[in-house]
N, C-alpha and C. Protein backbone atom coordinates (compact mmCIF):
# COMPACT_ATOMS: atom_id res chain seq x y z
N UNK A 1 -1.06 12.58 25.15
CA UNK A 1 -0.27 11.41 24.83
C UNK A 1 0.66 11.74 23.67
N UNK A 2 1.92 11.69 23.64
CA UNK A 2 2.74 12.11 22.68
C UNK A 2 2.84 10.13 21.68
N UNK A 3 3.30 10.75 20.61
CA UNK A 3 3.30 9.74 19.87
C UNK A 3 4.58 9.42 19.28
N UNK A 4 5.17 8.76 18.45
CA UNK A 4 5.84 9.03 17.74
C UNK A 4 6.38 8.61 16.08
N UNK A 5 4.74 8.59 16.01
CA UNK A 5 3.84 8.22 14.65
C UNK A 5 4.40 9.79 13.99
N UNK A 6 4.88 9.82 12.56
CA UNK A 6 4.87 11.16 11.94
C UNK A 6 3.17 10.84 11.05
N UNK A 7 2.54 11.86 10.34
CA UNK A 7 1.71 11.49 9.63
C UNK A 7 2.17 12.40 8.64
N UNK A 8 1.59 12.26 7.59
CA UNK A 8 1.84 13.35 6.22
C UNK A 8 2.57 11.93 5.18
N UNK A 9 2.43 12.85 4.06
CA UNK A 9 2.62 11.89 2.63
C UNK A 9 4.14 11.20 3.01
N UNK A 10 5.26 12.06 3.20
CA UNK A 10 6.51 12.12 3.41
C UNK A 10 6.68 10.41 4.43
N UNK A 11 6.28 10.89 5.26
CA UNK A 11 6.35 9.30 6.36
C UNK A 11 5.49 8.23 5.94
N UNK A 12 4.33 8.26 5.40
CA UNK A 12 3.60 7.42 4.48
C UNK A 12 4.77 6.57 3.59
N UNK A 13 5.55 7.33 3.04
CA UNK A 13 6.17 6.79 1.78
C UNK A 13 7.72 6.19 2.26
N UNK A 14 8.08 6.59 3.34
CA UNK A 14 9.21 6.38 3.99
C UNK A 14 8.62 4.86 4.35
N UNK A 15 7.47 4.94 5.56
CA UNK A 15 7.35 3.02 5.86
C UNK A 15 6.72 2.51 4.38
N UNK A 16 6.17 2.90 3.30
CA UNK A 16 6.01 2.08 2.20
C UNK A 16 7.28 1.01 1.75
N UNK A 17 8.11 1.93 1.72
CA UNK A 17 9.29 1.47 1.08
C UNK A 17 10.04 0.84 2.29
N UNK A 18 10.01 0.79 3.51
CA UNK A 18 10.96 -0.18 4.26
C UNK A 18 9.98 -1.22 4.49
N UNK A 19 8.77 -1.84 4.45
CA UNK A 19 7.37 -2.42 4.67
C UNK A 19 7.50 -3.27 2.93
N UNK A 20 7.81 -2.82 1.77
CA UNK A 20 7.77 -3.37 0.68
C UNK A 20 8.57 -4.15 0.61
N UNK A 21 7.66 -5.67 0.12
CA UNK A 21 8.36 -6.73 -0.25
C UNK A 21 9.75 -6.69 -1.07
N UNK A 22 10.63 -7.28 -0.26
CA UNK A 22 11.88 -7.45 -1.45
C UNK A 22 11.82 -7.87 -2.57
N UNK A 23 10.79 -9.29 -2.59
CA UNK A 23 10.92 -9.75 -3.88
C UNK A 23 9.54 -9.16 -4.91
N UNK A 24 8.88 -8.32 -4.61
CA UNK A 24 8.13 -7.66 -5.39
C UNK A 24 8.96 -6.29 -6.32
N UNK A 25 8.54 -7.31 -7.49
CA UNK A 25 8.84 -5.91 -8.39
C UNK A 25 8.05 -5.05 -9.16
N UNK A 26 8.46 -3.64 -9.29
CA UNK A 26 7.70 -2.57 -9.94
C UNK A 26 7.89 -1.52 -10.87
N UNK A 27 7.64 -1.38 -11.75
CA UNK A 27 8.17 -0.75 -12.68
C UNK A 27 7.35 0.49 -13.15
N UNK A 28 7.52 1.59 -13.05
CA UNK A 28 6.49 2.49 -13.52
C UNK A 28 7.19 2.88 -15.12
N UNK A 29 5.46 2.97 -15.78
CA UNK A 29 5.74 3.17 -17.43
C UNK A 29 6.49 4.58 -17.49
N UNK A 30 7.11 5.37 -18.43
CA UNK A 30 7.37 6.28 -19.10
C UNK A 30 7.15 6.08 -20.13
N UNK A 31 6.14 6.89 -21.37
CA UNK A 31 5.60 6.92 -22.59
C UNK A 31 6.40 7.92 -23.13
N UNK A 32 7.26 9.05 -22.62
CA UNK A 32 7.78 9.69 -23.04
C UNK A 32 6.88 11.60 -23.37
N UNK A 33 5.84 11.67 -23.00
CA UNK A 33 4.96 12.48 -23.12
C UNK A 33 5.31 13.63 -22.33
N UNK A 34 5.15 14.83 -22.81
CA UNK A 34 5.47 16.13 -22.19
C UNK A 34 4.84 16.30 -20.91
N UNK A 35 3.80 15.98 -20.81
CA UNK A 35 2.84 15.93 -19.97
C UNK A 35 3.25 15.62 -18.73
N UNK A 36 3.87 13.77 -18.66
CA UNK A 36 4.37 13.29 -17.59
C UNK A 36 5.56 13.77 -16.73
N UNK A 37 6.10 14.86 -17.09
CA UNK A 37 7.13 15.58 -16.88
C UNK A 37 6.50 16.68 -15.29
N UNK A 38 5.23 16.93 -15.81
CA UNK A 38 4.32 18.21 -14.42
C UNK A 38 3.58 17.42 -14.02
N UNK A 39 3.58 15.80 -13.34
CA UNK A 39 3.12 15.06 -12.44
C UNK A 39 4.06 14.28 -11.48
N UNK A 40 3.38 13.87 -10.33
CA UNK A 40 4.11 13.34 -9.65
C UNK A 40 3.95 11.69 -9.93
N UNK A 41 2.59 11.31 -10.61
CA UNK A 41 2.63 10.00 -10.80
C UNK A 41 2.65 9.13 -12.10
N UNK A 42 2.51 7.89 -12.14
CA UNK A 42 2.60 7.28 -13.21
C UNK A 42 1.60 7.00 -13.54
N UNK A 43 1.57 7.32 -15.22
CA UNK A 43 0.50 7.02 -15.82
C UNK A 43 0.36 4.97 -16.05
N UNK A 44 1.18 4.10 -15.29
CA UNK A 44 0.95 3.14 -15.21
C UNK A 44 2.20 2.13 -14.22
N UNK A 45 1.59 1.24 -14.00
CA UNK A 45 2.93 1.00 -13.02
C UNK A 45 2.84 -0.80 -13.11
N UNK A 46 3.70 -1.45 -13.81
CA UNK A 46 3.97 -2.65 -13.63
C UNK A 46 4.32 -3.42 -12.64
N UNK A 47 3.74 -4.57 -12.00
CA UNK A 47 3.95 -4.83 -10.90
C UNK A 47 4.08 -6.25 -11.08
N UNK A 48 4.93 -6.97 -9.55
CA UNK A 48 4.97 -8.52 -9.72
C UNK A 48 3.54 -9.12 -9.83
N UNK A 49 3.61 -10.25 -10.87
CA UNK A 49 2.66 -10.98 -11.26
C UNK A 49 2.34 -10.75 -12.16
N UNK A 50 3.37 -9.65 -13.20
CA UNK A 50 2.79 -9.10 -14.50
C UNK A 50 1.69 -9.13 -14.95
N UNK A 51 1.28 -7.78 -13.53
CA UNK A 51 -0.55 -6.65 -13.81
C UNK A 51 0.49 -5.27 -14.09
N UNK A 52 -0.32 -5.06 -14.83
CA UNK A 52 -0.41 -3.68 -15.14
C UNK A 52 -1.36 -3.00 -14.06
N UNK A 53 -1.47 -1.98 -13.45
CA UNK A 53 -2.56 -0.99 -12.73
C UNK A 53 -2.36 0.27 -13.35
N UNK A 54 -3.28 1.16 -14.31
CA UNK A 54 -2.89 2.19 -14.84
C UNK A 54 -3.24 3.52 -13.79
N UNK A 55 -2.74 4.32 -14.26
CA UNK A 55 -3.86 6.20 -12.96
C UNK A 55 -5.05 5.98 -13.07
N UNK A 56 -5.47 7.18 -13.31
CA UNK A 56 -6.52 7.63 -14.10
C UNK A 56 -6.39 8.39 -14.90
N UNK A 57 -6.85 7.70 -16.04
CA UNK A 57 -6.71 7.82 -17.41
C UNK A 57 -7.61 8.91 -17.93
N UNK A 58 -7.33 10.32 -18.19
CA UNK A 58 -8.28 11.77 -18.79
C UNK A 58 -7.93 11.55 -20.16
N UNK A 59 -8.52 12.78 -20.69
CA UNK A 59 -8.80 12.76 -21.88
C UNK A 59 -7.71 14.36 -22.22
N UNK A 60 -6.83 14.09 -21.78
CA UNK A 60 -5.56 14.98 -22.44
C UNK A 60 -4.71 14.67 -23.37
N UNK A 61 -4.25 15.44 -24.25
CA UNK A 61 -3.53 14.75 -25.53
C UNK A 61 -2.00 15.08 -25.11
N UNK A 62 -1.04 15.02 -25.31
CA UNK A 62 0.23 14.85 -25.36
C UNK A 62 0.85 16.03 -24.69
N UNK A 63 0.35 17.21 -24.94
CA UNK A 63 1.04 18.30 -23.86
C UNK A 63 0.16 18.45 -22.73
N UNK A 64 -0.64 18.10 -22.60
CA UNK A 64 -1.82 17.54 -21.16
C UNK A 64 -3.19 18.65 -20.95
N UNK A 65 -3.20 18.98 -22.46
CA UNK A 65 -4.76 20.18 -22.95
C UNK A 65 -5.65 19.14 -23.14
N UNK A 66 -7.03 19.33 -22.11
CA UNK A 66 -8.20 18.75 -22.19
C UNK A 66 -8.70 18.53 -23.21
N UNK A 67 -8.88 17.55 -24.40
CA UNK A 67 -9.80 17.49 -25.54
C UNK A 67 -11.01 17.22 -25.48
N UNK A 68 -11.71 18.06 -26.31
CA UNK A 68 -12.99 17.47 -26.22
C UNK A 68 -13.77 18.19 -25.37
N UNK A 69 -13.87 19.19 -25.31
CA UNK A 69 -14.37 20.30 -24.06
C UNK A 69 -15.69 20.12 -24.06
N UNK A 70 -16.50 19.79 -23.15
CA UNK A 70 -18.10 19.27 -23.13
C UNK A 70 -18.69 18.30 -24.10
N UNK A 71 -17.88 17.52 -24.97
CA UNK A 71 -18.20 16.27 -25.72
C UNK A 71 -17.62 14.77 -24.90
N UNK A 72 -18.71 14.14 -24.67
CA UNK A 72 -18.38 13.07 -23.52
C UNK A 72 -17.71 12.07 -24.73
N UNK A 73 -18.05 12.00 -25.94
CA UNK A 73 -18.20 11.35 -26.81
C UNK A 73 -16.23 11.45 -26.79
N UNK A 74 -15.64 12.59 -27.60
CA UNK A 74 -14.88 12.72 -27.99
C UNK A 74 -13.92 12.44 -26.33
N UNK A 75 -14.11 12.82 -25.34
CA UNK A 75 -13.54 12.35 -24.29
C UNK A 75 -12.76 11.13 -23.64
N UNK A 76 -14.22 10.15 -24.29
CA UNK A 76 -14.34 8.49 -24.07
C UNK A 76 -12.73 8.18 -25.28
N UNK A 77 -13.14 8.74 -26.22
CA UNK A 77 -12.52 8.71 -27.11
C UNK A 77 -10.76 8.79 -27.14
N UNK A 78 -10.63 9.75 -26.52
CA UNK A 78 -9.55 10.34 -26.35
C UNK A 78 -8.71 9.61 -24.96
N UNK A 79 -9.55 9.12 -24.11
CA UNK A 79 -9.10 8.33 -22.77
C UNK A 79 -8.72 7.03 -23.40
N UNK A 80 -9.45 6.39 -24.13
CA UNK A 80 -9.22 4.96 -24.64
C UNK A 80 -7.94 5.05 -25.58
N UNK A 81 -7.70 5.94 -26.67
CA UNK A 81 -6.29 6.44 -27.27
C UNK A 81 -5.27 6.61 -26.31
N UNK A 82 -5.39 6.95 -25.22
CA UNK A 82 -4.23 7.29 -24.28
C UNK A 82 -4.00 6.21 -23.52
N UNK A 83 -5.27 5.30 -22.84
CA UNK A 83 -4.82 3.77 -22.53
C UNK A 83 -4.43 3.36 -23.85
N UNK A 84 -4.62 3.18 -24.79
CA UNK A 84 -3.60 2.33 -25.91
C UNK A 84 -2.62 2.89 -25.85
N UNK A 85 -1.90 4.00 -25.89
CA UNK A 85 -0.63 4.43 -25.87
C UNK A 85 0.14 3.55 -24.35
N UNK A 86 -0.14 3.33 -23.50
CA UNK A 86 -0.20 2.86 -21.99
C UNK A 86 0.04 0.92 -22.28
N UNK A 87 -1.04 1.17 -22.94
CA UNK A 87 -0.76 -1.07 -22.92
C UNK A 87 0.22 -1.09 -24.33
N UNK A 88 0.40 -0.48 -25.49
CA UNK A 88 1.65 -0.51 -25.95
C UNK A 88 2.84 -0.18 -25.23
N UNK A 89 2.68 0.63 -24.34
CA UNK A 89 4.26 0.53 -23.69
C UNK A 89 4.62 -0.70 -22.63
N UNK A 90 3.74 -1.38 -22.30
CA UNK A 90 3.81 -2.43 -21.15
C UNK A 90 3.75 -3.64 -21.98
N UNK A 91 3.10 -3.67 -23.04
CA UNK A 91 3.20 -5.04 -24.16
C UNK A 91 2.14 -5.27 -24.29
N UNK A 92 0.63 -4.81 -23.99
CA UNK A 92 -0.49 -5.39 -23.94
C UNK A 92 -1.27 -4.58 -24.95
N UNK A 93 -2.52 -4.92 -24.96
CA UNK A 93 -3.34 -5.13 -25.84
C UNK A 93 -4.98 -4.62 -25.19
N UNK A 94 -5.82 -4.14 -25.79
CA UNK A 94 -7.18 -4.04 -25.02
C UNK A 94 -7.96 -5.44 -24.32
N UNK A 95 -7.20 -6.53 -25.84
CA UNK A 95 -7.62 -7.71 -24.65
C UNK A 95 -7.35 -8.12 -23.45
N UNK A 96 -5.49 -7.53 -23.33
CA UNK A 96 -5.39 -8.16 -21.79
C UNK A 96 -6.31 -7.36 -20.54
N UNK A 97 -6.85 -6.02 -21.11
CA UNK A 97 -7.48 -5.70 -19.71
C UNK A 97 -8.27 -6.62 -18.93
N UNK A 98 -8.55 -6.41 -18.11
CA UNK A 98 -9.23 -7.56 -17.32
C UNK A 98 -10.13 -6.53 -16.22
N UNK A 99 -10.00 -5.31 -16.07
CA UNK A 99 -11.17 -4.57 -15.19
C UNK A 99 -10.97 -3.19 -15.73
N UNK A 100 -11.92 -2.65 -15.72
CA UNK A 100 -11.54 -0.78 -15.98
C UNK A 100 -12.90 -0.20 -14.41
N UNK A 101 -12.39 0.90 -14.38
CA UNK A 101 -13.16 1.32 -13.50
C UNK A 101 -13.44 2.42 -13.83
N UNK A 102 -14.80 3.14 -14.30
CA UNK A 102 -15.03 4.25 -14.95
C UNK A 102 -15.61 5.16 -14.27
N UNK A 103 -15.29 6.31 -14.38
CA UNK A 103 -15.78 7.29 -13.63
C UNK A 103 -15.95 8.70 -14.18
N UNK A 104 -16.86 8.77 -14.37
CA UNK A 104 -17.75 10.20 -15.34
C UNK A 104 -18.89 11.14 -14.41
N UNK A 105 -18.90 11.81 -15.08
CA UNK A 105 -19.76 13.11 -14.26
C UNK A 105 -21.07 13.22 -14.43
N UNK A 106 -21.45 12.53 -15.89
CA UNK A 106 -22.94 12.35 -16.04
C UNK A 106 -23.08 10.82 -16.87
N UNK A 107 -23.28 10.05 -15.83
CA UNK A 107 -23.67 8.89 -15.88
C UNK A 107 -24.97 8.27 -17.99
N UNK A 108 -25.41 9.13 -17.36
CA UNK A 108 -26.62 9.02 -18.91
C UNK A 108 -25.63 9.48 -19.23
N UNK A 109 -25.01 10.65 -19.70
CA UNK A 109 -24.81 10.71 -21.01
C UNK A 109 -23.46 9.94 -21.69
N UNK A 110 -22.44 9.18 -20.62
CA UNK A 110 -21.98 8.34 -20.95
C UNK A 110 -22.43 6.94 -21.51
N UNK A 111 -23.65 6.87 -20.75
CA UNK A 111 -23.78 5.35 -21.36
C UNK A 111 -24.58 5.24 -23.18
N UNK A 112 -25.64 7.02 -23.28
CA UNK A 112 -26.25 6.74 -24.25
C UNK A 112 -25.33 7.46 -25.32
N UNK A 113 -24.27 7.76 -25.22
CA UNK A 113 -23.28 8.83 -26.17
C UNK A 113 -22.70 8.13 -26.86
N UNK A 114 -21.62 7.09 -25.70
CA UNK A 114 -20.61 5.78 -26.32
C UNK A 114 -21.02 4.92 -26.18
N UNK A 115 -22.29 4.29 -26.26
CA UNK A 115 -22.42 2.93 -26.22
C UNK A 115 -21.67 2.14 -27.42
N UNK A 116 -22.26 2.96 -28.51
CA UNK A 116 -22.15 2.04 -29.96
C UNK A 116 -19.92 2.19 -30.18
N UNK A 117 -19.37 3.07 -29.51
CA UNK A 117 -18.45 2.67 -29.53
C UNK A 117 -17.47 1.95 -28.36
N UNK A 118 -17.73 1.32 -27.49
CA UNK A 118 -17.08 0.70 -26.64
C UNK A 118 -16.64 -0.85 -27.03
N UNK A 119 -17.27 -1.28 -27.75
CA UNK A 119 -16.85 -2.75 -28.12
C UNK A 119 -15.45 -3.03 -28.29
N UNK A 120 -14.49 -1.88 -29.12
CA UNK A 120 -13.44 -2.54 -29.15
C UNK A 120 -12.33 -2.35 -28.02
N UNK A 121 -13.04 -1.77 -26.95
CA UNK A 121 -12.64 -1.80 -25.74
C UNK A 121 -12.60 -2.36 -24.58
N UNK A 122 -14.08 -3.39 -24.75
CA UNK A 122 -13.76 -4.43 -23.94
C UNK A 122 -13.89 -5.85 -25.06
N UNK A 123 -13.47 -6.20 -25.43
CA UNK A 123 -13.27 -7.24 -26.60
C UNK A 123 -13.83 -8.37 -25.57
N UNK A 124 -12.90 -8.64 -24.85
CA UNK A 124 -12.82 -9.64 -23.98
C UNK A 124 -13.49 -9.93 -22.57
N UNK A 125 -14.87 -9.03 -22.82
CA UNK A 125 -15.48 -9.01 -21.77
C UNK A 125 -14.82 -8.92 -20.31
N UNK A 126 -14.34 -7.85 -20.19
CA UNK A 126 -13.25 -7.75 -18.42
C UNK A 126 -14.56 -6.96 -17.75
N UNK A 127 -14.43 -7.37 -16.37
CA UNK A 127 -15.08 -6.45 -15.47
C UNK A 127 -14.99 -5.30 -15.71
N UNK A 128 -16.28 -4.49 -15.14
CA UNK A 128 -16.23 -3.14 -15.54
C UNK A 128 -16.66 -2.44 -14.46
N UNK A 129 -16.67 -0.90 -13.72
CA UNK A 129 -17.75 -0.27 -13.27
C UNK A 129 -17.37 0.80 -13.27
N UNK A 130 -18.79 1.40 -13.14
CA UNK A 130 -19.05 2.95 -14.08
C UNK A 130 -19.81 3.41 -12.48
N UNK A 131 -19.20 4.49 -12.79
CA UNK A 131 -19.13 5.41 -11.52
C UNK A 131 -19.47 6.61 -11.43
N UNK A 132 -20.59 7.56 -11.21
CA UNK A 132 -21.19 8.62 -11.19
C UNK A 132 -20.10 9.71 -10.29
N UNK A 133 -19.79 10.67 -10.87
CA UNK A 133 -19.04 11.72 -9.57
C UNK A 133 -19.59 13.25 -9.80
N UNK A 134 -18.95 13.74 -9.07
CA UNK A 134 -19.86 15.25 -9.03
C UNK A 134 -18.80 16.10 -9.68
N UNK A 135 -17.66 15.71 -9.20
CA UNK A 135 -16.54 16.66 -10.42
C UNK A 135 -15.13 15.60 -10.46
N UNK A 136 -14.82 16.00 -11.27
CA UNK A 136 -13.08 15.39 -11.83
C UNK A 136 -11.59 16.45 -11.47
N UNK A 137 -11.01 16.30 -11.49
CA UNK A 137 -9.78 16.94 -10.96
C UNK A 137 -9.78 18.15 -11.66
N UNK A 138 -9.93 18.17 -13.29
CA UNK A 138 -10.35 19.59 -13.93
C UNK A 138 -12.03 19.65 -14.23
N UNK A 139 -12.54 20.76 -14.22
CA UNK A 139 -13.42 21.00 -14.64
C UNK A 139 -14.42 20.79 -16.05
N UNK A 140 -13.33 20.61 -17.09
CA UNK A 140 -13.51 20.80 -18.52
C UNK A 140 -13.56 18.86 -18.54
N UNK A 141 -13.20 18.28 -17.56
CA UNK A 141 -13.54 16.57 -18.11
C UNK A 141 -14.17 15.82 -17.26
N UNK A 142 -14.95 14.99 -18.35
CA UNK A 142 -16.31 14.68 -17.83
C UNK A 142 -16.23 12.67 -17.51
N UNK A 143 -14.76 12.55 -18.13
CA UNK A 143 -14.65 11.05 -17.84
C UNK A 143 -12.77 10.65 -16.98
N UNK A 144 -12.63 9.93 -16.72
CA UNK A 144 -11.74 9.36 -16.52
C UNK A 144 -11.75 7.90 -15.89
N UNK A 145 -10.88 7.00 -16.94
CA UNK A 145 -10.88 5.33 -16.97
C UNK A 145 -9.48 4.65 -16.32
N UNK A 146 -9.69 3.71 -15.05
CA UNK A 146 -8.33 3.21 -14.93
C UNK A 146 -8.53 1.64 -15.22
N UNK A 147 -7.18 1.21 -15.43
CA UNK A 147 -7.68 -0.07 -15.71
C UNK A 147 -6.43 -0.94 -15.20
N UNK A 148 -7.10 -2.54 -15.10
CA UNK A 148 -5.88 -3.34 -14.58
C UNK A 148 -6.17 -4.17 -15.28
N UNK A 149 -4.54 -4.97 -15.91
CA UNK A 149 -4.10 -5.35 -16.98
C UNK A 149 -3.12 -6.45 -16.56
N UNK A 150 -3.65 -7.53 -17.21
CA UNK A 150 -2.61 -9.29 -16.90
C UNK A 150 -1.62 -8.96 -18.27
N UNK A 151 -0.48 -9.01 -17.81
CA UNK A 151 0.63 -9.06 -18.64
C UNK A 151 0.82 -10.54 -19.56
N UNK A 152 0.42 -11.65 -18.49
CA UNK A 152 0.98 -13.02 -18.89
C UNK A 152 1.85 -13.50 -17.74
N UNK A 153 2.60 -14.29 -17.94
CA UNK A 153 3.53 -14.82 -16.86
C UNK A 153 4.86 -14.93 -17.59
C-alpha cells in the first residue's frame, strides 16, 4: 500500500505549523547564553494564555559545562539558578510556577540530599513529580527539572 504520509521530524514540523492555531501565540525565551547557540531548542517557550512551559532544565552553567559532577546537591542547585535565570526572562517568579516535573537518576539521594533546600522553590505549593530514570542525556547529570509557569493574564 503506498502512502503518501512523509514521516521524519521535517514533515512532523511542516503539518505543525499549517495545523497551528492562528490565534495562538508563542514566543520562545532567549537568555542570551552561549550555550543556547549549540541547541536546537528553547530553554522556554511562552505560549497563549500566558504559561510559560520550560525544556529540561540541567545543571549547566553558561557555556553548557556540567556542574557539580556527582553532587546531586550542587546539581539541584544549579538547575533551580538556571530556572531563575528562565522566569526572569518571561517576568515570573518561583511563585508563579504551578508544576515542575522532576527527573533524577537516584531517586533517594535526591530526596534525602535537597530536602532541607527546596522550600524556596516551591513557595507556593505547585504540583510536583519526581521521577526515577536510568540515565539523562549526559552522563555526568543526575537531575533535570521542567516546569510550567502562569504568567497572569
Amino acid at each position: 500500500m503506498s502512502s503518501s504520509w512523509q514521516t521524519g521530524p521535517v514533515r512532523r514540523l511542516r503539518w505543525r505549523s499549517r495545523h497551528r492555531s492562528r490565534n495562538m501565540s508563542r514566543r520562545p525565551l532567549e537568555l542570551g547564553k552561549p550555550f543556547e547557540k549549540k541547541v536546537v531548542f528553547s530553554l522556554g517557550v511562552v505560549s497563549s494564555g500566558r504559561m510559560l512551559h520550560t525544556a529540561g532544565i540541567t545543571a549547566r552553567n553558561s557555556e553548557g559545562d556540567v556542574v557539580g559532577k556527582g553532587d546531586m546537591r550542587a546539581q539541584v542547585a544549579q538547575c533551580f539558578a538556571n530556572l531563575d535565570d528562565i522566569l526572569k526572562a518571561a517576568g515570573a517568579s518561583f511563585g508563579d510556577v504551578i508544576k515542575y516535573t522532576i527527573y533524577t537518576t537516584d531517586i533517594e539521594a535526591f530526596d534525602t540530599q535537597t530536602r532541607d533546600m527546596r522550600f524556596p522553590y516551591f513557595v507556593d505549593r505547585p504540583a510536583s513529580t519526581l521521577i526515577e530514570v536510568s540515565k539523562l542525556i549526559d552522563p555526568a547529570m543526575l537531575v533535570e527539572i521542567e516546569a510550567i509557569v502562569s504568567l497572569g493574564d
